[in-house]
C-alpha atoms as a PDB file:
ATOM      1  CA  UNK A   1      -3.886   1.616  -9.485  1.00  0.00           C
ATOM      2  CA  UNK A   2      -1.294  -1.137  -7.933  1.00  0.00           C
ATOM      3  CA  UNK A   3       1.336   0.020  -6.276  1.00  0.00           C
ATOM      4  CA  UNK A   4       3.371  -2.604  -8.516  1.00  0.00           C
ATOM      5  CA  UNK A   5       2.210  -1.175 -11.606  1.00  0.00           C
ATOM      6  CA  UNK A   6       2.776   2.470 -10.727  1.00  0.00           C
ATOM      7  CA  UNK A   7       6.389   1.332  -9.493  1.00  0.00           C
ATOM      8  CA  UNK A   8       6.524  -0.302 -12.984  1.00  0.00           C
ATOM      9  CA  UNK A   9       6.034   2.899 -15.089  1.00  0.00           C
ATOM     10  CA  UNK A  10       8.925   4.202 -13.711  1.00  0.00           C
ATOM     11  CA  UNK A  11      11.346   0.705 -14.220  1.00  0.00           C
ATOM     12  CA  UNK A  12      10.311  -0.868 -11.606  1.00  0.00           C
ATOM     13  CA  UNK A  13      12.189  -2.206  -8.239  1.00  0.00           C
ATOM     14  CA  UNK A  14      14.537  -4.533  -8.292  1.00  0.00           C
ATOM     15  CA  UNK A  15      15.608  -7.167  -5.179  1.00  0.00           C
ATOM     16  CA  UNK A  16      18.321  -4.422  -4.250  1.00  0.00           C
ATOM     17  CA  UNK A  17      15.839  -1.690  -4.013  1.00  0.00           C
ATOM     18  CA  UNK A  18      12.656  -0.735  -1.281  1.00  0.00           C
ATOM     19  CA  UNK A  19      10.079   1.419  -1.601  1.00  0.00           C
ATOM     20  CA  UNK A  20       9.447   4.337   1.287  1.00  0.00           C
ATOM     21  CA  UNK A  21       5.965   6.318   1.306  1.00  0.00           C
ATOM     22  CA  UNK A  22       5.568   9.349   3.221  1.00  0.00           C
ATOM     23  CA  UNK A  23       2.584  10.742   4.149  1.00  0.00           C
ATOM     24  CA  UNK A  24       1.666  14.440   4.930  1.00  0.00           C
ATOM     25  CA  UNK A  25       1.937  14.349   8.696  1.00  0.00           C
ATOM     26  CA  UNK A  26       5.699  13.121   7.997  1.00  0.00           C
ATOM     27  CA  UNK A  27       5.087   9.694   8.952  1.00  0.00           C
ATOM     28  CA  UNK A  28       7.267   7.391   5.938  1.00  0.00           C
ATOM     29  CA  UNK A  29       7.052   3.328   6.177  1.00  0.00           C
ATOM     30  CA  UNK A  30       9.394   0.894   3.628  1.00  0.00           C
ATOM     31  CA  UNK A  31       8.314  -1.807   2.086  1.00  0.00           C
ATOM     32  CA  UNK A  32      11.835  -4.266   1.991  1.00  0.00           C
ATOM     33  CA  UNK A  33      12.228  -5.627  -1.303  1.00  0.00           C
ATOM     34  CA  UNK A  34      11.589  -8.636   0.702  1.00  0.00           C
ATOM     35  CA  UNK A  35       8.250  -7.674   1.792  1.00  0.00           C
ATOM     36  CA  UNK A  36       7.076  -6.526  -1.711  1.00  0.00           C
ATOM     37  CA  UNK A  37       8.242 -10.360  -2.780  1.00  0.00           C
ATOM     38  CA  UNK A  38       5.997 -11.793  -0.176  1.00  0.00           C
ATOM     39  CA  UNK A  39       3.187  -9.270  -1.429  1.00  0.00           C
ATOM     40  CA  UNK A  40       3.483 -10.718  -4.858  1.00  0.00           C
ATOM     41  CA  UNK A  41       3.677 -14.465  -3.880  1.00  0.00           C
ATOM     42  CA  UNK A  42       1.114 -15.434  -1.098  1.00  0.00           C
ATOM     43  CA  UNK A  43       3.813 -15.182   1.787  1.00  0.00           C
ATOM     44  CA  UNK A  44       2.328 -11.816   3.138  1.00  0.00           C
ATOM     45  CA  UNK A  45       2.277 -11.520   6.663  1.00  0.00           C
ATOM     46  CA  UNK A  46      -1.387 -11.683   7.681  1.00  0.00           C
ATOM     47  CA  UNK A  47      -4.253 -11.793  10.645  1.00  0.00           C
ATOM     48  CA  UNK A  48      -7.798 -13.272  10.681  1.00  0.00           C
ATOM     49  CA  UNK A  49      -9.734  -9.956  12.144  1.00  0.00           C
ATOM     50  CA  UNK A  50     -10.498 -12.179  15.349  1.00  0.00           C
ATOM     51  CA  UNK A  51      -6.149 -11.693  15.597  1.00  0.00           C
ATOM     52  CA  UNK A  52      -5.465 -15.710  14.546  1.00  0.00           C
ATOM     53  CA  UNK A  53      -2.426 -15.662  12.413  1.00  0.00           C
ATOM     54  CA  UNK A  54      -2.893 -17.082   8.559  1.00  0.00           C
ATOM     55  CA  UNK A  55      -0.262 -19.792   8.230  1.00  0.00           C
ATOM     56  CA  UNK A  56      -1.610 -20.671   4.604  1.00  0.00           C
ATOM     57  CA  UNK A  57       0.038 -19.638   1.307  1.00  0.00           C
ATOM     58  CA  UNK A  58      -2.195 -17.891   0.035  1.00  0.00           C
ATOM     59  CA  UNK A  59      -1.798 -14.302   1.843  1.00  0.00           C
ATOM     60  CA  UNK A  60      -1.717 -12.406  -1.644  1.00  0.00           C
ATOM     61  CA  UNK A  61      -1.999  -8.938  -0.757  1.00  0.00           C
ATOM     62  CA  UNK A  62      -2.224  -5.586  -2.931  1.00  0.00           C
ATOM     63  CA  UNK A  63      -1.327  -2.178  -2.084  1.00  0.00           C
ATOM     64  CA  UNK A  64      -3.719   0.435  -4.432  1.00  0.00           C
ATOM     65  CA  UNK A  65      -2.871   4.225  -4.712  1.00  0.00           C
ATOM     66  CA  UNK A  66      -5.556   6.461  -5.171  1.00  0.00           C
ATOM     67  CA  UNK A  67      -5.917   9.873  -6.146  1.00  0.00           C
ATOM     68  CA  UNK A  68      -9.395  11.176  -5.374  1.00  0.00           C
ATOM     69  CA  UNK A  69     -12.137  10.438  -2.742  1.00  0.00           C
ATOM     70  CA  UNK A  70     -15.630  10.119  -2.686  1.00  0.00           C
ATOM     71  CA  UNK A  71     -17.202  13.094  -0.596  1.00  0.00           C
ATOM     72  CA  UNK A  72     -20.803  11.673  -0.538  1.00  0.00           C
ATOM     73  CA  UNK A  73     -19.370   7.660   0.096  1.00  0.00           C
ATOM     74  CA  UNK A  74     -21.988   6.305  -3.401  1.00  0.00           C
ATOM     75  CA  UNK A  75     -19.834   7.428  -6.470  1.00  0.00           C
ATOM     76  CA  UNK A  76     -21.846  11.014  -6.661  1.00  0.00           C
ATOM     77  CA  UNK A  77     -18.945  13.262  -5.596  1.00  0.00           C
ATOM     78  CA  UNK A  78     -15.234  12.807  -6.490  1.00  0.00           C
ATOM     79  CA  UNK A  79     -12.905  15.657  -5.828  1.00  0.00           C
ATOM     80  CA  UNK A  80      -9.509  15.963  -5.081  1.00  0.00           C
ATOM     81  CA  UNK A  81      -7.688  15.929  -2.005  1.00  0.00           C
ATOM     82  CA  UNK A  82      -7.833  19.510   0.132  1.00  0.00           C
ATOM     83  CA  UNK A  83      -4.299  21.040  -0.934  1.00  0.00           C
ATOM     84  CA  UNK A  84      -1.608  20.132   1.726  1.00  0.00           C
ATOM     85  CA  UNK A  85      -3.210  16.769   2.554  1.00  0.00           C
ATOM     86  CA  UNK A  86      -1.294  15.289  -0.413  1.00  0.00           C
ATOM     87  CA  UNK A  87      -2.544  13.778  -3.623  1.00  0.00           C
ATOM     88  CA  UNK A  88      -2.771  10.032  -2.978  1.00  0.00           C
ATOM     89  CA  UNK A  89      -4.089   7.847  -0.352  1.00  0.00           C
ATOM     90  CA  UNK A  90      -2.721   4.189  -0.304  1.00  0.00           C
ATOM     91  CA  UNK A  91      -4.352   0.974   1.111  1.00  0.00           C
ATOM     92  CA  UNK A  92      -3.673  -2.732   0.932  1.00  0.00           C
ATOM     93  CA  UNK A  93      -6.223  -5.289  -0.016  1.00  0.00           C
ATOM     94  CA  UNK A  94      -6.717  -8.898   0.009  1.00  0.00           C
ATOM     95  CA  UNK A  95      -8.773 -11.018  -1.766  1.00  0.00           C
ATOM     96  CA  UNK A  96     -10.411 -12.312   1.862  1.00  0.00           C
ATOM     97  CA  UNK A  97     -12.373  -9.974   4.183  1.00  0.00           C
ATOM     98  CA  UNK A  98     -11.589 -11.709   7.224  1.00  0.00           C
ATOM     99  CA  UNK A  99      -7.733 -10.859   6.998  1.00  0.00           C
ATOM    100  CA  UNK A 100      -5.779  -7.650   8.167  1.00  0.00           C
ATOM    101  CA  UNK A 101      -2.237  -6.441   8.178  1.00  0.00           C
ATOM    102  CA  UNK A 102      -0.572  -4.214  10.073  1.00  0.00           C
ATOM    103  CA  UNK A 103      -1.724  -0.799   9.696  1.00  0.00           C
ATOM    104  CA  UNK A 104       1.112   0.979   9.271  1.00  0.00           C
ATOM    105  CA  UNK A 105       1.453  -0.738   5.411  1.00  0.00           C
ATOM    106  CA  UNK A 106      -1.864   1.767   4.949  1.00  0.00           C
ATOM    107  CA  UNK A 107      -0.822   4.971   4.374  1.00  0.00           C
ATOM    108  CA  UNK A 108      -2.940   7.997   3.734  1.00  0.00           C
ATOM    109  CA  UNK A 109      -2.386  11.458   2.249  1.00  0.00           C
ATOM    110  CA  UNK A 110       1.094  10.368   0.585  1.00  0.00           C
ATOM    111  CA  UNK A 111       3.085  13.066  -0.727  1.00  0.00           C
ATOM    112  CA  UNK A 112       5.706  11.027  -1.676  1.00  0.00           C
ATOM    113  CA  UNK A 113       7.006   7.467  -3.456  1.00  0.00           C
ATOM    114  CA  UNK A 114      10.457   6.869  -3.804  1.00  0.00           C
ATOM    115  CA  UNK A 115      12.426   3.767  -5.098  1.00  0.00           C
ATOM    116  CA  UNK A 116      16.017   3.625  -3.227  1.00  0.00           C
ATOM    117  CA  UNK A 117      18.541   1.037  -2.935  1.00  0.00           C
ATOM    118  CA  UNK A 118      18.567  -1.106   0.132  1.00  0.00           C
ATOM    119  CA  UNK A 119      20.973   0.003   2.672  1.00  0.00           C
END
């Protein structure tokens, strides 16, 4: 599922507000109300694999939450996460599969989402 939508079951972030995911081994990132804006309209900052910058406007990117993972890697084995890993794993995705972002946007075995106000 989209980050975006998840974040709009639950109302939504407004321009005041950032989103910080945390991961099991305690490591959190925030995506800026800013950077969730450039997410959403082709400003995203962005890397041709070969480490070019993309300068166009058209650096649309997605972050997707998952819940469960394919043991087997050809759609034969879902299960859950192990308990303690947490439940979701995140990624973000682009419609081009020459560009990259900075890893740290990627995080794995969340345990937490929250919505807070900008500080």
């Amino acid at each position: 599922m989209p980050l975006l939508t998840l974040l709009g079951t639950v109302g939504g972030c407004g321009a005041s507000e950032e989103v910080t995911v945390t991961s099991a081994d305690g490591f959190s990132i925030t995506y800026t109300s800013e950077l969730l804006t450039q997410i959403t309209d082709g400003t995203y900052p962005m890397e041709r694999a070969n480490g070019t910058p993309v300068v166009t406007t058209d650096r649309y990117a997605q972050p997707i939450v998952a819940y469960e993972v394919d043991i087997a890697g050809d759609g034969s084995t879902w299960k859950p996460l192990d308990a303690g890993t947490g439940p979701l794993r995140m990624a973000l995705i682009t419609d081009h599969a020459d560009r990259v972002n900075q890893g740290k946007y990627n995080p794995f075995m969340v345990v937490s989402i929250e919505v807070t106000a900008s500080k």
